[in-house]
N, C-alpha and C. Protein backbone atom coordinates (compact mmCIF):
# COMPACT_ATOMS: atom_id res chain seq x y z
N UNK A 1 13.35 -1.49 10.96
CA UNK A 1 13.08 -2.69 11.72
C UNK A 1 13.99 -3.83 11.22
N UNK A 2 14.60 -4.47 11.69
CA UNK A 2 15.79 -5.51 11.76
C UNK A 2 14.86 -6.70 11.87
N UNK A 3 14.88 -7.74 10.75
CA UNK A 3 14.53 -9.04 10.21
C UNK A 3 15.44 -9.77 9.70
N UNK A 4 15.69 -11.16 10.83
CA UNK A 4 16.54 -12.11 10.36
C UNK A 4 16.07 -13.22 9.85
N UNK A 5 16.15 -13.47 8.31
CA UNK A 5 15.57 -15.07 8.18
C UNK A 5 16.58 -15.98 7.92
N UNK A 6 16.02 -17.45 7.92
CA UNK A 6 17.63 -18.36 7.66
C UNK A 6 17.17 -18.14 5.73
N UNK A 7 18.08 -18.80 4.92
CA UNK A 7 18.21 -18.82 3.91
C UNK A 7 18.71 -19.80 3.21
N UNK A 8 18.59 -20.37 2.18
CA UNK A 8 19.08 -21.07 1.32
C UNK A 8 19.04 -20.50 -0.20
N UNK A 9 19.11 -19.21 -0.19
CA UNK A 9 19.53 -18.24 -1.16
C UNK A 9 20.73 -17.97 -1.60
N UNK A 10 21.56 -18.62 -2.33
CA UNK A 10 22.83 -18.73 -2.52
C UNK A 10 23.07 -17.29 -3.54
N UNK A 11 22.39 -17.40 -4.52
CA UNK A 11 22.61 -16.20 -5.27
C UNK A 11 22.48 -14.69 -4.38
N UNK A 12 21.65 -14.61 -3.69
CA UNK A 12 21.75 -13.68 -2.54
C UNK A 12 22.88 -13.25 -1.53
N UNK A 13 23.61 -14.93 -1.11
CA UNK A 13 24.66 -14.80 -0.56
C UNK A 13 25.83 -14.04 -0.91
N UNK A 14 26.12 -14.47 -2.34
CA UNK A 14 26.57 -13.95 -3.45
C UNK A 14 27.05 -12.65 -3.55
N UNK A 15 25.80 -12.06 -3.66
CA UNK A 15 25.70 -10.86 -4.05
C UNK A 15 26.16 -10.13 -2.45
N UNK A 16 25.55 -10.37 -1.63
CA UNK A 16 25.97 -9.48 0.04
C UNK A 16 27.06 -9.86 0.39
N UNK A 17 28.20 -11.23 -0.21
CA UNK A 17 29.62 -11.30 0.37
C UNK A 17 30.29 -10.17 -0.62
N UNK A 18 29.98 -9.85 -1.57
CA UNK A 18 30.82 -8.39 -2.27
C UNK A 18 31.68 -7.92 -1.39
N UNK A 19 31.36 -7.08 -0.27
CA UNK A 19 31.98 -6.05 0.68
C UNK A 19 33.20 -6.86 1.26
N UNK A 20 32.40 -7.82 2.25
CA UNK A 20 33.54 -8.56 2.71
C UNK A 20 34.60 -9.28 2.25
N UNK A 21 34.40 -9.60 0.64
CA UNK A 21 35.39 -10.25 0.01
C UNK A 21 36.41 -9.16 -0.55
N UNK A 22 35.95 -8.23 -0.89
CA UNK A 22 36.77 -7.21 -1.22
C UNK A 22 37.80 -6.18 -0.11
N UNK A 23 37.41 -6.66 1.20
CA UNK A 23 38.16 -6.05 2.27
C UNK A 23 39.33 -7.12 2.45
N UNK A 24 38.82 -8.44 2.42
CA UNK A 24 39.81 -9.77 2.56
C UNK A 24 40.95 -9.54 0.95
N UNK A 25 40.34 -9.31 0.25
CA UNK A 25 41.27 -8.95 -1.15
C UNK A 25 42.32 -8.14 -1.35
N UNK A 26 41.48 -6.48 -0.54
CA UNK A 26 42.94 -5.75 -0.32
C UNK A 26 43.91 -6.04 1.17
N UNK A 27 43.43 -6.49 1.90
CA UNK A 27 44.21 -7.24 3.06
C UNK A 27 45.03 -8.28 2.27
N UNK A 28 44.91 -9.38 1.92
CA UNK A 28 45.50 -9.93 1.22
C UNK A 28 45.26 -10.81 -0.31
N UNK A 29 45.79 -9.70 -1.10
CA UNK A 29 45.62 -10.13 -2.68
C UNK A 29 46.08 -11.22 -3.09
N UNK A 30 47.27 -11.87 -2.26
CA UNK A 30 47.98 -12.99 -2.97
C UNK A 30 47.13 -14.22 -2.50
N UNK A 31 46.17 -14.20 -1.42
CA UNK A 31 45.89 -15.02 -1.00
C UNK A 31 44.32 -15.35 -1.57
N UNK A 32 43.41 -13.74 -1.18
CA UNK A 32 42.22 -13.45 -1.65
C UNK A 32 41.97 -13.38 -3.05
N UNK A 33 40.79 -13.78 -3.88
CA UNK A 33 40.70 -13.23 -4.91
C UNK A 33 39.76 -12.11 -4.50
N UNK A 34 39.65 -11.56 -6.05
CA UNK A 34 38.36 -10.10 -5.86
C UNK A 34 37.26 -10.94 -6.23
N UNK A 35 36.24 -10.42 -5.66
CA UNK A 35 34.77 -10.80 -5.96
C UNK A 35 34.22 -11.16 -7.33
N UNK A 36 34.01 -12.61 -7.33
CA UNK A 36 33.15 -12.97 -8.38
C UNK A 36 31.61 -13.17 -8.06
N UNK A 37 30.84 -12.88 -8.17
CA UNK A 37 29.88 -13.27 -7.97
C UNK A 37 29.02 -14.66 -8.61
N UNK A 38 29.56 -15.34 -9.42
CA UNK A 38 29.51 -16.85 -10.21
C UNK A 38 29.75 -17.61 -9.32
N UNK A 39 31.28 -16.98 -9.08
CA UNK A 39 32.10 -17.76 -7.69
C UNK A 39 31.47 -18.25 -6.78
N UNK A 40 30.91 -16.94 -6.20
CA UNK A 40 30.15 -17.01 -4.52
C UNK A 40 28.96 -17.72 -4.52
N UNK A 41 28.44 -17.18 -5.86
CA UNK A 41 27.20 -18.41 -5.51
C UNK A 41 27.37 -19.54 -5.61
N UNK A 42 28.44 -20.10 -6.96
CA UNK A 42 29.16 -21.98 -6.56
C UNK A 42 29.13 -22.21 -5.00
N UNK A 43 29.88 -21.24 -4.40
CA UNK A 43 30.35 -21.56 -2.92
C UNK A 43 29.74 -21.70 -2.02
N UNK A 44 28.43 -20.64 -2.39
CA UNK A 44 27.74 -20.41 -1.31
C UNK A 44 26.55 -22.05 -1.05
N UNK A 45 26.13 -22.06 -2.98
CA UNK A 45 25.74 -23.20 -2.64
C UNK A 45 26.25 -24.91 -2.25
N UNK A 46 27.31 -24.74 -2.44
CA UNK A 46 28.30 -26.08 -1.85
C UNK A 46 28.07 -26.09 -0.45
N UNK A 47 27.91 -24.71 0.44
CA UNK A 47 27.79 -24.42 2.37
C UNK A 47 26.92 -25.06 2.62
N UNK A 48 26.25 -24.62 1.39
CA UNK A 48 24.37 -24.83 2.14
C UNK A 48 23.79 -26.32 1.89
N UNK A 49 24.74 -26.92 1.48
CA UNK A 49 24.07 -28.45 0.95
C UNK A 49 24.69 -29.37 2.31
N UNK A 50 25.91 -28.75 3.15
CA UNK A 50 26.47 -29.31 4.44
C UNK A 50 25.31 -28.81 5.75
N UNK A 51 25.46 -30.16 6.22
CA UNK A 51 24.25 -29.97 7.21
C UNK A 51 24.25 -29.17 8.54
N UNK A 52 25.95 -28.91 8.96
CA UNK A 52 26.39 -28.51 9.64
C UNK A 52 26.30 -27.02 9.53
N UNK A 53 26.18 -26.20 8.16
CA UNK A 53 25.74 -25.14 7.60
C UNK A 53 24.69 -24.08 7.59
N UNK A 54 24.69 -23.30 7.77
CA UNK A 54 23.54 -22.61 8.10
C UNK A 54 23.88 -21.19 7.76
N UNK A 55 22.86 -20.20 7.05
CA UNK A 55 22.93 -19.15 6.70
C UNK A 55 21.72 -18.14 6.81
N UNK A 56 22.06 -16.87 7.27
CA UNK A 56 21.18 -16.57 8.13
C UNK A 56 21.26 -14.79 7.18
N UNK A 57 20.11 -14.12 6.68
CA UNK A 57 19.95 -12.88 6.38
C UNK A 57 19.48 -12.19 7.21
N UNK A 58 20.02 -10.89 7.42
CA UNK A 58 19.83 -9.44 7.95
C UNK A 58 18.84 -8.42 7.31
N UNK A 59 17.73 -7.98 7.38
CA UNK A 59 16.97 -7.43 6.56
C UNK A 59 16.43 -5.90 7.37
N UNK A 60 16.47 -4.68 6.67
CA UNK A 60 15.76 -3.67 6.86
C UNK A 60 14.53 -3.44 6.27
N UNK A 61 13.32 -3.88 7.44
CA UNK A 61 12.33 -3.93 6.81
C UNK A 61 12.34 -5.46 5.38
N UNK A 62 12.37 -4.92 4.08
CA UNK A 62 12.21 -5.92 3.15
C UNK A 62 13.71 -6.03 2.54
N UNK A 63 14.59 -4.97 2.77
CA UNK A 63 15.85 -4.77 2.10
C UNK A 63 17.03 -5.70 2.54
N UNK A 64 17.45 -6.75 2.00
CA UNK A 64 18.63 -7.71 2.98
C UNK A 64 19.99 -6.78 2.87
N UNK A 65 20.81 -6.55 3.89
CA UNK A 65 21.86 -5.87 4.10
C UNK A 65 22.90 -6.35 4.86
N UNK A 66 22.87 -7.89 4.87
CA UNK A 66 23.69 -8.37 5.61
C UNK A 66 23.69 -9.75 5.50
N UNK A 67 24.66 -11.01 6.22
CA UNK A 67 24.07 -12.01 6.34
C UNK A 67 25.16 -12.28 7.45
N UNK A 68 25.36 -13.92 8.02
CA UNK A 68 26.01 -14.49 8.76
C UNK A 68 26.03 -15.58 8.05
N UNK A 69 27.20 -16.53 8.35
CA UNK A 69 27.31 -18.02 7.77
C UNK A 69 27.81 -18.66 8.94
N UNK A 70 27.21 -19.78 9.54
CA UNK A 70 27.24 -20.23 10.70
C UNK A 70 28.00 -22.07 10.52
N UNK A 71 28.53 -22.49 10.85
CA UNK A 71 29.38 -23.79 10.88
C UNK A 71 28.53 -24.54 12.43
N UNK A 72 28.26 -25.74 12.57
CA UNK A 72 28.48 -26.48 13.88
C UNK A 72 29.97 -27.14 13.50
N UNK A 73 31.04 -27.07 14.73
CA UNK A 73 32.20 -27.83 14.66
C UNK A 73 31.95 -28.99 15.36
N UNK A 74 32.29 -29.82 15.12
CA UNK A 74 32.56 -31.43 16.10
C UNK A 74 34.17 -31.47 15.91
N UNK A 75 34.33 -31.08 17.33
CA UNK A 75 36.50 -31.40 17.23
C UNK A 75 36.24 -32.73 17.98
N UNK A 76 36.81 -33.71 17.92
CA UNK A 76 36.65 -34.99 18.16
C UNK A 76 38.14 -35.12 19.54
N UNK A 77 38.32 -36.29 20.05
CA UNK A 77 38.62 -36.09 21.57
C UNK A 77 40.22 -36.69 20.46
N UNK A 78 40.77 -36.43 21.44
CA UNK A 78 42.83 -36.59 21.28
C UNK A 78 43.25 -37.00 22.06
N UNK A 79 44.50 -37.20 22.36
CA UNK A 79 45.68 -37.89 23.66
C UNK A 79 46.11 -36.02 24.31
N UNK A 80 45.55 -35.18 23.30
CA UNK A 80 45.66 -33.41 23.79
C UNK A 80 44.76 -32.98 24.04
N UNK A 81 43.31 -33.28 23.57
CA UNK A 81 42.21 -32.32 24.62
C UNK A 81 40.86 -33.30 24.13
N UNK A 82 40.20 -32.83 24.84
CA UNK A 82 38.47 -33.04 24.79
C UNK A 82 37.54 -33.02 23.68
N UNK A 83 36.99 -34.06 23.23
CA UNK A 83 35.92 -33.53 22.61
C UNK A 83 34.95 -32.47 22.74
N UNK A 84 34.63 -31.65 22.07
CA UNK A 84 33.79 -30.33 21.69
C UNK A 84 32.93 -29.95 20.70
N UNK A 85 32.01 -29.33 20.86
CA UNK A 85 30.87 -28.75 19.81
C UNK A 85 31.62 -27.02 19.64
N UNK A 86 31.39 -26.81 18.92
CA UNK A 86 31.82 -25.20 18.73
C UNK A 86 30.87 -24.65 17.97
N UNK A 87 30.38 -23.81 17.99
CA UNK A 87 29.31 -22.80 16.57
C UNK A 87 30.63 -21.76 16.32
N UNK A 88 30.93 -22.02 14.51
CA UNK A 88 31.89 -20.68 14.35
C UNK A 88 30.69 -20.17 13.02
N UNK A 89 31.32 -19.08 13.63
CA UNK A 89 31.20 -17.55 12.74
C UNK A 89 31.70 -17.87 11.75
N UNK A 90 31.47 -18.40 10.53
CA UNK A 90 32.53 -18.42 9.23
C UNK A 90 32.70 -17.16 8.49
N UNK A 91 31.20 -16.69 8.23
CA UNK A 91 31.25 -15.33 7.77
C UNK A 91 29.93 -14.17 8.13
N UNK A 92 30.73 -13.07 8.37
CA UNK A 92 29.42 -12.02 8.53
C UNK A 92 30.15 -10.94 7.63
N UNK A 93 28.64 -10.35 7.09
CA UNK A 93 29.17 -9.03 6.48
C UNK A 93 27.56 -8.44 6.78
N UNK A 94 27.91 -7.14 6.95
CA UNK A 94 26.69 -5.66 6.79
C UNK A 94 27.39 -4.62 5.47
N UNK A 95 26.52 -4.55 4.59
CA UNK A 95 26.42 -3.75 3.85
C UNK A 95 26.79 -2.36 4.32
N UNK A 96 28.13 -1.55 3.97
CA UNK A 96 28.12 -0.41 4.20
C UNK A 96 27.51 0.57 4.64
N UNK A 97 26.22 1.04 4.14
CA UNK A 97 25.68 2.09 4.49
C UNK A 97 24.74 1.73 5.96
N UNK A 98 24.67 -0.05 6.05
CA UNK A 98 24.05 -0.24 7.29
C UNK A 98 25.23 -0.92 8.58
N UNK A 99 26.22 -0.82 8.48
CA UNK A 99 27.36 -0.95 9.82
C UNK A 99 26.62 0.44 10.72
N UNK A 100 26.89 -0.11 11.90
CA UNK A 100 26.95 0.86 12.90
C UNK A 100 25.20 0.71 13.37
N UNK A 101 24.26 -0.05 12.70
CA UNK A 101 22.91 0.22 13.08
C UNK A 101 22.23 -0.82 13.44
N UNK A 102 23.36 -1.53 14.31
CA UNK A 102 22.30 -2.86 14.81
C UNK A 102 22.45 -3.79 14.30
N UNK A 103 22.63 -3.98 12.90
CA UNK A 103 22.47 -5.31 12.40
C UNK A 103 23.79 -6.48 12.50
N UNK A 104 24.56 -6.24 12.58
CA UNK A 104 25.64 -7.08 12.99
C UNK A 104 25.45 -7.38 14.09
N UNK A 105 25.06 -6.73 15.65
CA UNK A 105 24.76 -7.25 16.50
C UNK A 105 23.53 -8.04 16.87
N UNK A 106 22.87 -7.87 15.96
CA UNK A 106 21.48 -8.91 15.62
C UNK A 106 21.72 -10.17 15.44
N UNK A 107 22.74 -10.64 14.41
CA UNK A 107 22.95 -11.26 13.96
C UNK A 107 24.01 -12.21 14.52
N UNK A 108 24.82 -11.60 15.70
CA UNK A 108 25.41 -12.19 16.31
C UNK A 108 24.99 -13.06 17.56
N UNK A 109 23.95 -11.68 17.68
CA UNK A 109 22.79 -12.35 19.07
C UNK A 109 21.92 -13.77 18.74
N UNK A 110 21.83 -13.50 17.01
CA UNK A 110 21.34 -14.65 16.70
C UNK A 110 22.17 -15.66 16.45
N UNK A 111 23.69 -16.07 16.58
CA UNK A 111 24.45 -16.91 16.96
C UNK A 111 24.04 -17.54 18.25
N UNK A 112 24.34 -16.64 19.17
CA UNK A 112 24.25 -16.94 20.31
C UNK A 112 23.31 -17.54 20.73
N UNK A 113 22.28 -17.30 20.67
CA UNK A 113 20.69 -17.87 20.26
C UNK A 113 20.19 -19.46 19.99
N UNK A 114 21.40 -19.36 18.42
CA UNK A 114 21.66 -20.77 18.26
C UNK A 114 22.53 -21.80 18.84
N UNK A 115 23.41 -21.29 19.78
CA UNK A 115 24.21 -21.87 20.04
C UNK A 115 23.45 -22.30 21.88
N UNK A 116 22.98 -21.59 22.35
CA UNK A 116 22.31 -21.68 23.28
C UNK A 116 20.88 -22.94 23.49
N UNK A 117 20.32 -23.06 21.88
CA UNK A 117 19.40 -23.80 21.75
C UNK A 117 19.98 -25.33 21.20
N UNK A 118 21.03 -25.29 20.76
CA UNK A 118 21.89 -26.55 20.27
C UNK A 118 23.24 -26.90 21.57
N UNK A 119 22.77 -26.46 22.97
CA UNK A 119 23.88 -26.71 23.89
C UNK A 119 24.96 -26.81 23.48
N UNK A 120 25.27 -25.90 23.19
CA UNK A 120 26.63 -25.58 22.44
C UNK A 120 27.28 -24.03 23.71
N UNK A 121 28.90 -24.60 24.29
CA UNK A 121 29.08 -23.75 25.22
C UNK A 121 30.13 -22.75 24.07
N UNK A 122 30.45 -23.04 22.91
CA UNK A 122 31.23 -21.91 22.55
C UNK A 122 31.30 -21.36 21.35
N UNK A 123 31.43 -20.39 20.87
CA UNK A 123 31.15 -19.81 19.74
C UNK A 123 32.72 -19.30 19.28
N UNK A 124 32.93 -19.15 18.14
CA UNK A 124 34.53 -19.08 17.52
C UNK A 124 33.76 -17.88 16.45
N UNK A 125 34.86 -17.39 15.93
CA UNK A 125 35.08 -16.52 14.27
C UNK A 125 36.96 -16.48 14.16
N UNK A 126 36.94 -15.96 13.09
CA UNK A 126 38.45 -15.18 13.39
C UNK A 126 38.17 -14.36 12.06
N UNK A 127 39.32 -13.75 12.10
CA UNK A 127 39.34 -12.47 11.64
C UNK A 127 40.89 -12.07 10.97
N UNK A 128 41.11 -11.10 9.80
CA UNK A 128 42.25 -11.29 9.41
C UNK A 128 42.61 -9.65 10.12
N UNK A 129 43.89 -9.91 11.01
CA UNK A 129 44.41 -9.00 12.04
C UNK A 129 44.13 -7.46 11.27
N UNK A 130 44.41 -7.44 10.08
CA UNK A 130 44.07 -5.26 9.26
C UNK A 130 42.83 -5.35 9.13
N UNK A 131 42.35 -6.49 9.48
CA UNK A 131 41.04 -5.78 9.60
C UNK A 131 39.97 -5.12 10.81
N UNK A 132 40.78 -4.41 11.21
CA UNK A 132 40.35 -3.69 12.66
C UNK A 132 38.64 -3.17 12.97
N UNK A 133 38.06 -3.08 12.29
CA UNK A 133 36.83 -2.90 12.46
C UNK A 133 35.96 -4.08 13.13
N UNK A 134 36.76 -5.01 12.25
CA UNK A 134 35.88 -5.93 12.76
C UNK A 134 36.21 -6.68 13.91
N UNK A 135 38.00 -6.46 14.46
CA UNK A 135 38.26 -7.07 15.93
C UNK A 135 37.31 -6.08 16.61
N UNK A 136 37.09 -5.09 16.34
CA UNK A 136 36.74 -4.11 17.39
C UNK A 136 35.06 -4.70 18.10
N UNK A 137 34.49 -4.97 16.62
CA UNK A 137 33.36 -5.28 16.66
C UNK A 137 32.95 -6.49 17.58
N UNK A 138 33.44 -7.33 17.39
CA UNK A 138 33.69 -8.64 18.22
C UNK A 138 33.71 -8.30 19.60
N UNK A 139 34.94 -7.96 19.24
CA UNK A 139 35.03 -7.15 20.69
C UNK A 139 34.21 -6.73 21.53
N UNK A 140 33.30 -5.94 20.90
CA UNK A 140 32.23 -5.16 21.69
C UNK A 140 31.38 -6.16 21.81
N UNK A 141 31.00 -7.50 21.17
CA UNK A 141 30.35 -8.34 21.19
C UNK A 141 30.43 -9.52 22.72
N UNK A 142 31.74 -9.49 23.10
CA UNK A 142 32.14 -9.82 24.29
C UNK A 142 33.19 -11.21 23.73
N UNK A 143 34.00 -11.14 22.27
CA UNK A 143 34.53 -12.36 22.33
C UNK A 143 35.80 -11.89 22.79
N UNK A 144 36.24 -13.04 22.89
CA UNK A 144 37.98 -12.54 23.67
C UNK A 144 39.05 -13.37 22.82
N UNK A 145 40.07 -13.03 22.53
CA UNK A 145 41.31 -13.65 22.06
C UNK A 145 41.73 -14.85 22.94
N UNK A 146 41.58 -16.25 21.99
CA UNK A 146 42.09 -17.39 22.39
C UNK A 146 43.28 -18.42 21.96
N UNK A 147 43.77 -17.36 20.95
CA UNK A 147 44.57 -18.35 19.90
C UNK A 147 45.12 -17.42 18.88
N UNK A 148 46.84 -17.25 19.22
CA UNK A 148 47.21 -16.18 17.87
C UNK A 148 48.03 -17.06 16.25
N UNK A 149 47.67 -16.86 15.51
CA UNK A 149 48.31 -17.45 14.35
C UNK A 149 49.24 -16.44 13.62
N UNK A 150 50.38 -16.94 13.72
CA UNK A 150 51.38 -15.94 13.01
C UNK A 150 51.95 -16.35 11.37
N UNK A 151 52.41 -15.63 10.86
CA UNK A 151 52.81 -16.17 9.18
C UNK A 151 53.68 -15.40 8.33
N UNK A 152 54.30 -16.45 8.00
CA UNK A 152 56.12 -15.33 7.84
C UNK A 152 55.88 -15.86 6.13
N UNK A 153 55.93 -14.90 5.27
CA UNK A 153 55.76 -14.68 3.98
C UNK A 153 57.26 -14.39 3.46
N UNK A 154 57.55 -15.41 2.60
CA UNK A 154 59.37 -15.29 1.78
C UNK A 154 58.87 -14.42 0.92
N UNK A 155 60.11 -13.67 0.58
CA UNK A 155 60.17 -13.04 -0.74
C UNK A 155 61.01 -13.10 -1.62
């Protein structure tokens, strides 16, 4: 049974960004570090003290196996476009042995959810391009490509 609560469990956070930090690490080492867990919880609790912040656990039954980290954006108006609300995706991860069983799409639904109850018309993430699982995932989620960022690395 799939249980989402919000959280202000930073040490928790912590501990469930492991996976995902370590996929961003071997994607890119020069950029990523490897997982500290000291780290993540500094970080996690710096998110959670912004009001705009919000963090949300994935649970099997009593077991957490996942989370989401949710942003409200305010892009403010320009002489180039419109003011906007955005809800981004900052971070999701599912615990290995639970990908593929629902819970990422739980958790996304529960974006949507929020973003629906805070009249909010758009929802963002991005994603680092080798990491194909997770365009895919999105994907299946119904987001669509709006914006490519390219990056030319000297040697």
């Amino acid at each position: 049974m799939i249980k989402i609560l919000r959280t202000m469990d930073a040490g928790l956070l912590g501990i469930l960004n492991h996976d995902v930090q370590e996929i961003h690490h071997e994607i890119e080492p020069g950029i990523f570090k490897a997982h500290s867990k000291e780290a993540m919880d500094a970080l996690f609790q710096e998110y959670l003290k912004d009001e705009n912040m919000s963090a949300y656990i994935a649970y099997d039954d009593e077991m957490p196996v996942g989370y989401i980290l949710l942003e409200i954006k305010h892009s403010k108006e320009t002489f180039f476009k419109y003011s906007y609300k955005a809800l981004v995706i900052d971070q999701i991860c599912i615990e290995a042995a639970y990908k593929g069983k629902g819970f990422g799409k739980a958790l996304v639904d529960l974006a949507k959810d929020i973003a629906r109850e805070e009249n909010i018309k758009r929802i963002e993430m991005n994603y680092w391009t080798e990491n194909k699982a997770s365009g895919e995932f999105f994907r299946s989620q119904g987001f669509e490509n709006y914006n490519e960022r390219l990056a030319f690395t000297l040697k």
